[in-house]
Protein backbone atom coordinates (compact mmCIF):
# COMPACT_ATOMS: atom_id res chain seq x y z
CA UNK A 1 29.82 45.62 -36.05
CA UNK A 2 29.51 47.08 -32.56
CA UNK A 3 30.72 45.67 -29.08
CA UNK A 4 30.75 46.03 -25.65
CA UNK A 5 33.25 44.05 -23.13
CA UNK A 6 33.04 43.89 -19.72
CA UNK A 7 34.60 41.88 -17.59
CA UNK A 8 32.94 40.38 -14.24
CA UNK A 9 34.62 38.41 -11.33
CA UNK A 10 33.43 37.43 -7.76
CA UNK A 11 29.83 36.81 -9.01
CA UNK A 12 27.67 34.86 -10.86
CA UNK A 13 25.06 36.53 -11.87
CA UNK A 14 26.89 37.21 -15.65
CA UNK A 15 23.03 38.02 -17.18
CA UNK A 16 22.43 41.22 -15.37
CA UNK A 17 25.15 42.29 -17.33
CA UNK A 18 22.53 41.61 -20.49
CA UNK A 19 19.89 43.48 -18.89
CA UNK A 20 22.07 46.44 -18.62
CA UNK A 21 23.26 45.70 -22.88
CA UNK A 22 19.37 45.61 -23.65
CA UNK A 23 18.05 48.68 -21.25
CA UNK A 24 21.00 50.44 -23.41
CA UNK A 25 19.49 49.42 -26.66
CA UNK A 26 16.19 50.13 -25.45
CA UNK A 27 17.13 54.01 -24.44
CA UNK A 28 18.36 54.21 -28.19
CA UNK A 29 15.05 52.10 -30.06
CA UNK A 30 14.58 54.01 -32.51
CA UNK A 31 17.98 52.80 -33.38
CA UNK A 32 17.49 49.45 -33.37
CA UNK A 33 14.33 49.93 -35.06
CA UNK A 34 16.00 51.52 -38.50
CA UNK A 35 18.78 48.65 -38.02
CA UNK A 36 16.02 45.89 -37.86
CA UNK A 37 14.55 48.02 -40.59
CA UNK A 38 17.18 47.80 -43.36
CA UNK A 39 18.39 44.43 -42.67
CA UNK A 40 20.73 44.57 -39.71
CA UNK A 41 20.01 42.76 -36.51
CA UNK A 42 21.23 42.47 -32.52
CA UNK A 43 22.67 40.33 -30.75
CA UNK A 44 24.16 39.88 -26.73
CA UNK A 45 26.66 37.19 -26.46
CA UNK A 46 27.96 36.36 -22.90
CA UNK A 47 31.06 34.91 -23.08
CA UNK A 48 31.98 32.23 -20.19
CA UNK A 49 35.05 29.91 -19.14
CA UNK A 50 34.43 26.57 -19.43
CA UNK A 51 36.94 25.38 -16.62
CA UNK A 52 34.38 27.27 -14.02
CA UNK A 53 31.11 26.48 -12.55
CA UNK A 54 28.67 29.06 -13.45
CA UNK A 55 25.23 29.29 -13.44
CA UNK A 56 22.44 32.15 -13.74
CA UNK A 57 18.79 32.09 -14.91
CA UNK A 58 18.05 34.76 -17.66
CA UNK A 59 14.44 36.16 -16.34
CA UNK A 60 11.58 36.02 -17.87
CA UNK A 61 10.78 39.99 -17.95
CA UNK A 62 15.02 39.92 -19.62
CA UNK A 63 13.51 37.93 -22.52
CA UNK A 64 10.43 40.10 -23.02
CA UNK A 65 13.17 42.79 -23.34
CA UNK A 66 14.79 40.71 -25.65
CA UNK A 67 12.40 39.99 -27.61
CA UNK A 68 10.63 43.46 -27.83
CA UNK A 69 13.68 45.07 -29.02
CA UNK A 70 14.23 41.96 -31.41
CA UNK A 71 17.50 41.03 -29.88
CA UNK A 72 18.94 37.57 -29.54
CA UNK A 73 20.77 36.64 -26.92
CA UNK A 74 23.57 34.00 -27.05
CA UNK A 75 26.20 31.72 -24.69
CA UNK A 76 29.41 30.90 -26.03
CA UNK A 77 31.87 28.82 -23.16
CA UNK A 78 35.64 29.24 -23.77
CA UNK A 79 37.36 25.94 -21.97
CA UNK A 80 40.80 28.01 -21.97
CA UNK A 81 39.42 31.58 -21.63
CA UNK A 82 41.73 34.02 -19.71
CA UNK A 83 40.92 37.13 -17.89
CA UNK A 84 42.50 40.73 -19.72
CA UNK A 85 45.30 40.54 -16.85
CA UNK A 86 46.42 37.09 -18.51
CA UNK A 87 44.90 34.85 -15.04
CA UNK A 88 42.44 32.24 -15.15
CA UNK A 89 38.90 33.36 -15.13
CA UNK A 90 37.02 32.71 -11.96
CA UNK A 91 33.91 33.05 -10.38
């Protein structure tokens, strides 16, 4: 299994972070092909406090991304989810 964390405050717009995830997959396709290929599969989780008000609208031309490269993207909200420096997440 592979990961990426990053860590965003002072914005809202968490799924640009995704775009940048999938134009990374997409610069190594062939990649994600022969993983697709033998079995394997993708996914982008965004990760979000539940205590905070956040919204964002994942674009249409995201999910054609998405789905080209045969990714799914998913949202998980963590009511008690704290940032690496041990404070509350906020927006």
């Amino acid at each position: 299994m592979w990961s990426r964390e990053s860590y965003t405050t002072g914005k809202r717009f968490f799924f640009e972070e995704v775009r940048d995830v999938l134009d990374w997959i997409h610069a190594k396709e062939g990649f994600a092909e022969k993983l697709r290929a033998t079995g394997g599969s993708l996914c982008v989780i965004v990760n979000l406090p539940g205590a905070v008000n956040l919204g964002c609208t994942l674009e249409p031309e995201v999910m054609q991304l998405a789905a080209q490269l045969g990714v799914s993207v998913g949202v998980e909200v963590f009511p008690n989810m704290r940032r690496p420096n041990g404070g509350p997440d906020e927006p």
